[in-house]
Structures are given as C-alpha cells and as structure tokens.
PDB file of N, CA and C in Angstrom:
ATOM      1  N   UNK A   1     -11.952-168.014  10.837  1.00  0.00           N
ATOM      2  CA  UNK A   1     -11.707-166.912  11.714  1.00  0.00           C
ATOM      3  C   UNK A   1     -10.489-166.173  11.195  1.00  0.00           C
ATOM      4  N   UNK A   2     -10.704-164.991  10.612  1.00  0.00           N
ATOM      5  CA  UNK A   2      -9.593-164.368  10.293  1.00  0.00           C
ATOM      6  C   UNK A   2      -9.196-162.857  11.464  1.00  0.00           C
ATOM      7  N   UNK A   3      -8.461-163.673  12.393  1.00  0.00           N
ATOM      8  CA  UNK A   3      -7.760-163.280  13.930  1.00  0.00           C
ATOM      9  C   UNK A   3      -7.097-164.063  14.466  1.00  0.00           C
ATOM     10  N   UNK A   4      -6.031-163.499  14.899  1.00  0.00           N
ATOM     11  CA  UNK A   4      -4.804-164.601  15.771  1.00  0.00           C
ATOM     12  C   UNK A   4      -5.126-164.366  17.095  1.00  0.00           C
ATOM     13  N   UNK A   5      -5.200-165.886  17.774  1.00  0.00           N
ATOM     14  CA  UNK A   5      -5.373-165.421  19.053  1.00  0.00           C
ATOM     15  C   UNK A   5      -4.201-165.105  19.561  1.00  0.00           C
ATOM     16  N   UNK A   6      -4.492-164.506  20.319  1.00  0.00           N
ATOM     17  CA  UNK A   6      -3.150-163.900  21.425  1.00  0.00           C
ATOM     18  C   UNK A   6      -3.756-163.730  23.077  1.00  0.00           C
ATOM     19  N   UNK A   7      -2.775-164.953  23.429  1.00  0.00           N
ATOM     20  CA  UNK A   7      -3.431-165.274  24.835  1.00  0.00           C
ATOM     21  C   UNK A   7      -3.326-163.642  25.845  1.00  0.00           C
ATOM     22  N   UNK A   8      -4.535-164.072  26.842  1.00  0.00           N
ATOM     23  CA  UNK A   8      -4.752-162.730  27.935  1.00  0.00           C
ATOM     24  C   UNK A   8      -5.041-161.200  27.005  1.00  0.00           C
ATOM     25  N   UNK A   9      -4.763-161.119  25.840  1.00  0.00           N
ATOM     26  CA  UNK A   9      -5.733-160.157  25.239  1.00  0.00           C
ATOM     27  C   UNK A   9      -6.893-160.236  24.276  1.00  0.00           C
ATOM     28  N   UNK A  10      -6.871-161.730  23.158  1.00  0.00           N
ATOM     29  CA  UNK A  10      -8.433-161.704  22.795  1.00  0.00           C
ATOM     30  C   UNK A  10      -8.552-163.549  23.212  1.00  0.00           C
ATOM     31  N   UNK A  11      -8.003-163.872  24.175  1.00  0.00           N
ATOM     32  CA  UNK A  11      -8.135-165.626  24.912  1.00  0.00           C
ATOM     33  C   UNK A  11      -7.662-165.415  26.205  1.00  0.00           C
ATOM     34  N   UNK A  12      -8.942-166.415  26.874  1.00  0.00           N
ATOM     35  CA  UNK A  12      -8.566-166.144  28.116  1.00  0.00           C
ATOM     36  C   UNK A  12      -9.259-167.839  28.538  1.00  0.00           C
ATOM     37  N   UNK A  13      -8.231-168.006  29.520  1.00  0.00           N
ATOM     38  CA  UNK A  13      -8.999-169.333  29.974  1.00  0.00           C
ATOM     39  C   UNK A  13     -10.243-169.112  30.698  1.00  0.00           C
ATOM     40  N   UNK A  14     -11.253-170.045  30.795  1.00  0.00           N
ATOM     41  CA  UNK A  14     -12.352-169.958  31.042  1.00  0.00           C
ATOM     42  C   UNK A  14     -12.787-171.612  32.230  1.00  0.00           C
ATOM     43  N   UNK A  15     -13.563-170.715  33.088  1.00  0.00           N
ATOM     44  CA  UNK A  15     -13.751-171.272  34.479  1.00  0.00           C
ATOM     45  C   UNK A  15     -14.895-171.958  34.361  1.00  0.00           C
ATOM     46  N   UNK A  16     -15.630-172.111  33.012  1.00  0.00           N
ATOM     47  CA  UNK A  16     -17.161-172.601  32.635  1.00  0.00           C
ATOM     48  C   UNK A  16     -16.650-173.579  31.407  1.00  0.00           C
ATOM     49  N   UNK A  17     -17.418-174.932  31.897  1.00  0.00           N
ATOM     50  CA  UNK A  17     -17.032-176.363  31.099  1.00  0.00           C
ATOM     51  C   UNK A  17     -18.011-176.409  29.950  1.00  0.00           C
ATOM     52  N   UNK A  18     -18.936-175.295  29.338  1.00  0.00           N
ATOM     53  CA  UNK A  18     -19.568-175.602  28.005  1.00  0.00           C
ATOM     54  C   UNK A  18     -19.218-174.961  26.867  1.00  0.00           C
ATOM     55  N   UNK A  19     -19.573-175.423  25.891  1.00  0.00           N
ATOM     56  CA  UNK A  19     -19.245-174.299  25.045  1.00  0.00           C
ATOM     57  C   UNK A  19     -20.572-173.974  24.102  1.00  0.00           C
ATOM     58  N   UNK A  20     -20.325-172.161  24.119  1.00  0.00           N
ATOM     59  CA  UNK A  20     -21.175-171.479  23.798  1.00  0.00           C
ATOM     60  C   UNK A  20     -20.849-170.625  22.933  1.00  0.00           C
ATOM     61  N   UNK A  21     -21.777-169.654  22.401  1.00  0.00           N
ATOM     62  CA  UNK A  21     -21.923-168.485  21.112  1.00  0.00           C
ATOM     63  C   UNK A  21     -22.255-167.089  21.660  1.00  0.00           C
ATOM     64  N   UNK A  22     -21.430-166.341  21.621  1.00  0.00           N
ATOM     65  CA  UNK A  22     -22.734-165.091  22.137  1.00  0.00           C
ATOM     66  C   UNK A  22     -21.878-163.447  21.697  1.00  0.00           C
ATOM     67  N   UNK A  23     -23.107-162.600  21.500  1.00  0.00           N
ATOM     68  CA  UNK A  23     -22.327-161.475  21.821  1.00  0.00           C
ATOM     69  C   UNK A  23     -22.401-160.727  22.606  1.00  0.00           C
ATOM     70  N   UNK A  24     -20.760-160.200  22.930  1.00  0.00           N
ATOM     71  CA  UNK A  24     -20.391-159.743  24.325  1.00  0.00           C
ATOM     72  C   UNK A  24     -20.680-158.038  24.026  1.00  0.00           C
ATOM     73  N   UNK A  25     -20.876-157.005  23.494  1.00  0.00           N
ATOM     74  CA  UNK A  25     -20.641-155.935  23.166  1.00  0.00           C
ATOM     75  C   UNK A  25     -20.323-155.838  22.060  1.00  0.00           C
ATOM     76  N   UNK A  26     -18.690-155.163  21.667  1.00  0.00           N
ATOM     77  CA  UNK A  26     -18.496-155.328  20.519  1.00  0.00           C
ATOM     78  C   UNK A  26     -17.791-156.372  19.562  1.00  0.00           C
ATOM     79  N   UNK A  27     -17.889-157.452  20.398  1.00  0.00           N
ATOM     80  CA  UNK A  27     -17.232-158.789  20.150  1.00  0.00           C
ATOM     81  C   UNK A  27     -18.208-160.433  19.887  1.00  0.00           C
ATOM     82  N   UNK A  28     -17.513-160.759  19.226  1.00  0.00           N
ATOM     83  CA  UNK A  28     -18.286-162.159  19.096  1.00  0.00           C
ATOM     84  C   UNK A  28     -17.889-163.227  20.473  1.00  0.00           C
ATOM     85  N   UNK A  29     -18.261-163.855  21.082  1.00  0.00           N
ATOM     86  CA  UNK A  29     -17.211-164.886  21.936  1.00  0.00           C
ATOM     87  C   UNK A  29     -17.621-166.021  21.697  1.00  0.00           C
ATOM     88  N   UNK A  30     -16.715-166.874  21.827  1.00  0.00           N
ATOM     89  CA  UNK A  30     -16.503-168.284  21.657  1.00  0.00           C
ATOM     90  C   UNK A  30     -15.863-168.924  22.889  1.00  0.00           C
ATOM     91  N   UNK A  31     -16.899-169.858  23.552  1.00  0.00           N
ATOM     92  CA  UNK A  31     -16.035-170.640  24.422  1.00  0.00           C
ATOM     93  C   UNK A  31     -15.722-172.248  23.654  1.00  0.00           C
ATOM     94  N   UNK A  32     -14.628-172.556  24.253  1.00  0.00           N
ATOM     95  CA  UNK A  32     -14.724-173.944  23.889  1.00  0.00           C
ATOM     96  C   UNK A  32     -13.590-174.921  23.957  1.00  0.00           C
ATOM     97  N   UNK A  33     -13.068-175.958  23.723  1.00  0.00           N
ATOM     98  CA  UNK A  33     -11.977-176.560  23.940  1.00  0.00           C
ATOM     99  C   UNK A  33     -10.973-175.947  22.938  1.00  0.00           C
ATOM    100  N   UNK A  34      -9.611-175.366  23.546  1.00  0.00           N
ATOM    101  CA  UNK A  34      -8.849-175.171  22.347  1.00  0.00           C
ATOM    102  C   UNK A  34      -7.314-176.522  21.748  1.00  0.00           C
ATOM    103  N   UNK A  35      -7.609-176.696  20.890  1.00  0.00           N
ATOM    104  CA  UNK A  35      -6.165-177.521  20.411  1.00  0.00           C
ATOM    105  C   UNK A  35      -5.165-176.986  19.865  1.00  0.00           C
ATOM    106  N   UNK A  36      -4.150-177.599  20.163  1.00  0.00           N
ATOM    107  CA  UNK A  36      -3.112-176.897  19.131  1.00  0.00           C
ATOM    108  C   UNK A  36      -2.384-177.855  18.418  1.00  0.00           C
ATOM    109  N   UNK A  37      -2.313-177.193  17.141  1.00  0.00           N
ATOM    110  CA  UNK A  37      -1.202-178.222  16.509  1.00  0.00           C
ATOM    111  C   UNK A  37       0.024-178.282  16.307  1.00  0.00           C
ATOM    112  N   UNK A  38       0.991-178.587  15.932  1.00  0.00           N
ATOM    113  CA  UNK A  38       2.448-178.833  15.654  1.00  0.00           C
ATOM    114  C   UNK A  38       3.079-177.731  14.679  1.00  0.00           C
ATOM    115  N   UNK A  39       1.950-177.549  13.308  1.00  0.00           N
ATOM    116  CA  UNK A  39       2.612-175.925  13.003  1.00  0.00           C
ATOM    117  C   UNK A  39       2.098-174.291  12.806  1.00  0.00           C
ATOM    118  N   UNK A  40       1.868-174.534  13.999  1.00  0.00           N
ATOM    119  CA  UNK A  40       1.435-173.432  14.973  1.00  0.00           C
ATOM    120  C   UNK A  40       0.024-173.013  14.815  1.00  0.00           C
ATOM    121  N   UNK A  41      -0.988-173.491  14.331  1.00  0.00           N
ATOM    122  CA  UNK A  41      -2.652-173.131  14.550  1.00  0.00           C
ATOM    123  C   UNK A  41      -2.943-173.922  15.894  1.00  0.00           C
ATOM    124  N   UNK A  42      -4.382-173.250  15.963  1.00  0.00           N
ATOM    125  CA  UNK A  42      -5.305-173.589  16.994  1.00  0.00           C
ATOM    126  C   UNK A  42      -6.444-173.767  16.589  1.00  0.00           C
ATOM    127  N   UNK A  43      -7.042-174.996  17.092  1.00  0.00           N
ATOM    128  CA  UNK A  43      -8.820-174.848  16.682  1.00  0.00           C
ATOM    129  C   UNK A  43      -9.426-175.369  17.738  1.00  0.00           C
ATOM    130  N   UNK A  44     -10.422-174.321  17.849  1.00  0.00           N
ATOM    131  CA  UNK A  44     -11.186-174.071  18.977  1.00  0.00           C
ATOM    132  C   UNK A  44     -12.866-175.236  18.877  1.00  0.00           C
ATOM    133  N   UNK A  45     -12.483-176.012  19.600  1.00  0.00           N
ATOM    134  CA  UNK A  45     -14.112-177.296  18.802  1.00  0.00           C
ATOM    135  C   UNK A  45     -14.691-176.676  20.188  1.00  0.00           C
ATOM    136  N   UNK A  46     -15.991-176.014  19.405  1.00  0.00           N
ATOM    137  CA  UNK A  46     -17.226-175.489  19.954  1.00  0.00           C
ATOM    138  C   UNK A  46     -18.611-176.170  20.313  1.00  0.00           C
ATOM    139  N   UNK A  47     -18.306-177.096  20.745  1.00  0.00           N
ATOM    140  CA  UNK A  47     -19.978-178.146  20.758  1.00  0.00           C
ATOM    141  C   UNK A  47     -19.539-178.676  19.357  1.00  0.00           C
ATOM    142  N   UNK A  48     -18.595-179.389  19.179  1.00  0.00           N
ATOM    143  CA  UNK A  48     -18.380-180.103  17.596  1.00  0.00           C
ATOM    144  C   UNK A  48     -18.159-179.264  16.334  1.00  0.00           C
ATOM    145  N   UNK A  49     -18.341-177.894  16.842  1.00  0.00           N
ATOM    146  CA  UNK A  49     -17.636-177.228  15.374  1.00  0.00           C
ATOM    147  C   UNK A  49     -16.601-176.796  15.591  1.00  0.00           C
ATOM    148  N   UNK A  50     -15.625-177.015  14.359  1.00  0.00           N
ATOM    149  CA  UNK A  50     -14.017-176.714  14.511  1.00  0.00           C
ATOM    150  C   UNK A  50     -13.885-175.219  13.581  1.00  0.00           C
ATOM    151  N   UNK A  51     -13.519-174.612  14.563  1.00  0.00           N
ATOM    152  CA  UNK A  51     -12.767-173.414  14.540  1.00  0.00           C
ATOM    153  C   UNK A  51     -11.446-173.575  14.409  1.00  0.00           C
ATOM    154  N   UNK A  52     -10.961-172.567  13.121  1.00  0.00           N
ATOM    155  CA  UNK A  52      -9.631-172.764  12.992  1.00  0.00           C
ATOM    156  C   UNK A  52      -9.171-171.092  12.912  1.00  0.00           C
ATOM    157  N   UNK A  53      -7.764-171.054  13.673  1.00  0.00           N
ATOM    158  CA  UNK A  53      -6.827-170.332  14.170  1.00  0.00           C
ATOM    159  C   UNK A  53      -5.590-169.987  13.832  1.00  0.00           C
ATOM    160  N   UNK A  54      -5.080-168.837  13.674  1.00  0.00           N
ATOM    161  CA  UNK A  54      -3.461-168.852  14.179  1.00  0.00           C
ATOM    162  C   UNK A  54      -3.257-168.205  15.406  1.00  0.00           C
ATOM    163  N   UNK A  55      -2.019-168.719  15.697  1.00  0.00           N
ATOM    164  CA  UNK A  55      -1.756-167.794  16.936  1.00  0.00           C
ATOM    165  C   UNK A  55      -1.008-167.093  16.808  1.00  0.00           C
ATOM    166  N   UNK A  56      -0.532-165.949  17.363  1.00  0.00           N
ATOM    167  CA  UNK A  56       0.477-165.006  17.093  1.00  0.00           C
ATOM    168  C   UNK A  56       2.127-165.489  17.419  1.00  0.00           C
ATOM    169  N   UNK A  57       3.064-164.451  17.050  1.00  0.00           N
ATOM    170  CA  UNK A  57       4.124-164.711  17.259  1.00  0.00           C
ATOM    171  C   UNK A  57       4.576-165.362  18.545  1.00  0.00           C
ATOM    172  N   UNK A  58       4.073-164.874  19.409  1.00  0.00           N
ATOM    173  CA  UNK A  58       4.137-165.136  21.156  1.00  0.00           C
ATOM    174  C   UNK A  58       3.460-166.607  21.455  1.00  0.00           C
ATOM    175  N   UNK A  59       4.144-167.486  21.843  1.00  0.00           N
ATOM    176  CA  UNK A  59       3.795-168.617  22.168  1.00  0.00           C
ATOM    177  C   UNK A  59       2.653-168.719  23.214  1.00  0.00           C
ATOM    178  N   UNK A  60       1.655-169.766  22.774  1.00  0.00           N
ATOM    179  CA  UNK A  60       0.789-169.791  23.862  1.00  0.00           C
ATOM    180  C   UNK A  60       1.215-170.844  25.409  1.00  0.00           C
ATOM    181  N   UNK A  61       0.427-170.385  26.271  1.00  0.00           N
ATOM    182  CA  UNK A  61       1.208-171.245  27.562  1.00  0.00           C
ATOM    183  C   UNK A  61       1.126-172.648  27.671  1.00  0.00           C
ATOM    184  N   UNK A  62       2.252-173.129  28.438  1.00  0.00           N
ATOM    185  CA  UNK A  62       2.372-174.099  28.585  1.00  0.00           C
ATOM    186  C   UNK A  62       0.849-174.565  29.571  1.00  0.00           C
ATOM    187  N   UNK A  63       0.164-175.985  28.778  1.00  0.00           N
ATOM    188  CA  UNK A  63      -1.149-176.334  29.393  1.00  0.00           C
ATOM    189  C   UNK A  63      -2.257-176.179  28.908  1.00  0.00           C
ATOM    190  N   UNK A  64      -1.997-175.317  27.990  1.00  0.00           N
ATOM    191  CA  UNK A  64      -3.593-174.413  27.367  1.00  0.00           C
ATOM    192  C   UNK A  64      -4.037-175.574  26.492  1.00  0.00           C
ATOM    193  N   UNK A  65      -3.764-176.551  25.838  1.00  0.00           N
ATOM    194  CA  UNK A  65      -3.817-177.608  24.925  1.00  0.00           C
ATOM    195  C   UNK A  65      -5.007-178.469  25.215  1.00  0.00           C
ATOM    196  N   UNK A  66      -6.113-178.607  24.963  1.00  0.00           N
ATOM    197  CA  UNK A  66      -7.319-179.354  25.485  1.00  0.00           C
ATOM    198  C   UNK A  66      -7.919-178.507  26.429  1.00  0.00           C
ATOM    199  N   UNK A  67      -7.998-177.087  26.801  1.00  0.00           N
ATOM    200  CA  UNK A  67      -8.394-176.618  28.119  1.00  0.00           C
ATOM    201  C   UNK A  67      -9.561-175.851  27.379  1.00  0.00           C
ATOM    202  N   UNK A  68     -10.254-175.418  28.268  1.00  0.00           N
ATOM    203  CA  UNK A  68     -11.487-174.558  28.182  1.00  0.00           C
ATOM    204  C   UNK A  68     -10.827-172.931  28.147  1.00  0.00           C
ATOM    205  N   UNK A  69     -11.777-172.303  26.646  1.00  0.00           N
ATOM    206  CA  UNK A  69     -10.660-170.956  26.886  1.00  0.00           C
ATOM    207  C   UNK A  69     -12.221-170.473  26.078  1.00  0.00           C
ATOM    208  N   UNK A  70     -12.366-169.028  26.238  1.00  0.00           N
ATOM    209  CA  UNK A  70     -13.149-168.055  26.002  1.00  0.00           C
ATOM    210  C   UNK A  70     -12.010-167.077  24.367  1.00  0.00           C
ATOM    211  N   UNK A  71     -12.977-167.091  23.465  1.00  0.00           N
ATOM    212  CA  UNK A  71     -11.868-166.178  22.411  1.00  0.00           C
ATOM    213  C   UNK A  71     -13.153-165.142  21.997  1.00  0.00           C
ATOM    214  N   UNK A  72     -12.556-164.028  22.010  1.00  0.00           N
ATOM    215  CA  UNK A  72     -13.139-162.750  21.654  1.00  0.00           C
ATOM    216  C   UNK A  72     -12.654-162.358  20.504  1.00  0.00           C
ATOM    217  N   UNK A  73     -13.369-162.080  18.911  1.00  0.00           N
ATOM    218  CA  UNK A  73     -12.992-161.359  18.161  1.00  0.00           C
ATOM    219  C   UNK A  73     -13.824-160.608  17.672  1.00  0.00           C
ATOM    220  N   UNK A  74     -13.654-159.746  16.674  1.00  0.00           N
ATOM    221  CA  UNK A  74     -14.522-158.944  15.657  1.00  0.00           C
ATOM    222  C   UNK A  74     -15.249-159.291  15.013  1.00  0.00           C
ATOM    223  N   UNK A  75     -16.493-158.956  15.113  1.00  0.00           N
ATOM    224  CA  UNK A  75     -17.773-159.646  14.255  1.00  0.00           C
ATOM    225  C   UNK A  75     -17.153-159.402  12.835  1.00  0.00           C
ATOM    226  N   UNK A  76     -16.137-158.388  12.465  1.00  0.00           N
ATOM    227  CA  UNK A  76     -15.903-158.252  10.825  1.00  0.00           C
ATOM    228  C   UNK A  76     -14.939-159.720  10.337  1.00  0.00           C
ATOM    229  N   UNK A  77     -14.344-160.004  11.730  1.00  0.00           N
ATOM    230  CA  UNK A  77     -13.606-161.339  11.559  1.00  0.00           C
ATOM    231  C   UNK A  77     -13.740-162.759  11.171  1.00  0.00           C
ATOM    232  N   UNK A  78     -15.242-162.523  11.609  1.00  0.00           N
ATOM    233  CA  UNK A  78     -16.145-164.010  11.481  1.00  0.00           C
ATOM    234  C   UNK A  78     -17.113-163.836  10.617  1.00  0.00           C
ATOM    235  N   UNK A  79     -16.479-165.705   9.661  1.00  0.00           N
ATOM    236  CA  UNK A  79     -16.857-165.651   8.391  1.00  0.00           C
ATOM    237  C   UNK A  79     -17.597-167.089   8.777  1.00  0.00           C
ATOM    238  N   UNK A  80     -18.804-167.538   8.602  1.00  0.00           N
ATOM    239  CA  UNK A  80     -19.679-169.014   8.186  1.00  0.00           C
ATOM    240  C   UNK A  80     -19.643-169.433   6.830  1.00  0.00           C
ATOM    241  N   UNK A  81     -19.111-170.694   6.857  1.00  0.00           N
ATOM    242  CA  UNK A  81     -19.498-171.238   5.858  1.00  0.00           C
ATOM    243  C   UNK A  81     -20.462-172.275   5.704  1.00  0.00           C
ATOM    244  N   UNK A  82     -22.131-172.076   4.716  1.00  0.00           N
ATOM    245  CA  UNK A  82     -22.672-173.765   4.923  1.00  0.00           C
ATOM    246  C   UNK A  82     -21.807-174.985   4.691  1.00  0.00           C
ATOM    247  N   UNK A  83     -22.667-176.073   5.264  1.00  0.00           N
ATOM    248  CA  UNK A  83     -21.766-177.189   4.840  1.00  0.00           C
ATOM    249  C   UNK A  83     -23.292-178.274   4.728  1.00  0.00           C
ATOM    250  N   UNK A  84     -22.544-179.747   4.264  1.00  0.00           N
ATOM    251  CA  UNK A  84     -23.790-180.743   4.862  1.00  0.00           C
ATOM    252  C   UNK A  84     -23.226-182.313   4.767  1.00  0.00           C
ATOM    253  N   UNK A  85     -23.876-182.601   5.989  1.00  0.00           N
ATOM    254  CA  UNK A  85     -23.552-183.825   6.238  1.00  0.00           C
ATOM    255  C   UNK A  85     -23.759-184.958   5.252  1.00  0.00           C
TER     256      UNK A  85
END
C-alpha cells in the first residue's frame, strides 16, 4: 500500500467485526484488524492477509492497536503481489 494512514481522514474505526474488500466510489476499502508496530508502521490483517502501512506524522490514538478500522485509499495506491504457499 503506497498511502499513510491518517486516522479520521483515510481510517476510521469500524463498528463491523469482519473483514472485507470493496469499492466504495472512488476508493478501495479495507476493513480489518489494524496493528501497530514499534517503528511506526501499521498492518492491517484482512481475513489473513497482511497489509502493510505507514502512518503519518500525527500519532495514531491511543487503543486503535488490535481494533477493527475501515482504510480508504486510491485504487492508484494499491499494488498485489502473487505469492504461494
């Protein structure tokens, strides 16, 4: 994912416990558990796929760490890579 989230303008916590794929308009969304780590990314595990993040300068809130959050970015943002088990 080349986009920083930045909470309350493209992350928002989310009131729905699954995680899903979809597009919203002109956005991709992603719900899903977000983590954070120690120097300063986030990855968002989507039904077992790990999404990886930065976050912006602005610290994210205290709590958000394991929570259910909705992330909106630019379809030009999102890149797949195959893989195999």
């Amino acid at each position: 994912m080349d986009e920083e989230i930045v909470w309350m303008e493209n992350a928002r916590p989310s009131t729905v416990g699954t995680p899903e794929l979809w597009e919203g308009g002109d956005r991709i969304v992603l719900r899903g558990q977000l983590r954070l780590d120690e120097g300063g990314g986030a990855v968002l595990d989507v039904a077992g796929s790990v999404i990886l993040f930065d976050h912006a300068d602005r610290p994210l809130p205290d709590g958000v760490d394991g929570s259910w959050v909705e992330v909106r970015v630019a379809p030009d943002n999102v890149t797949a890579w195959p893989y195999e088990i």
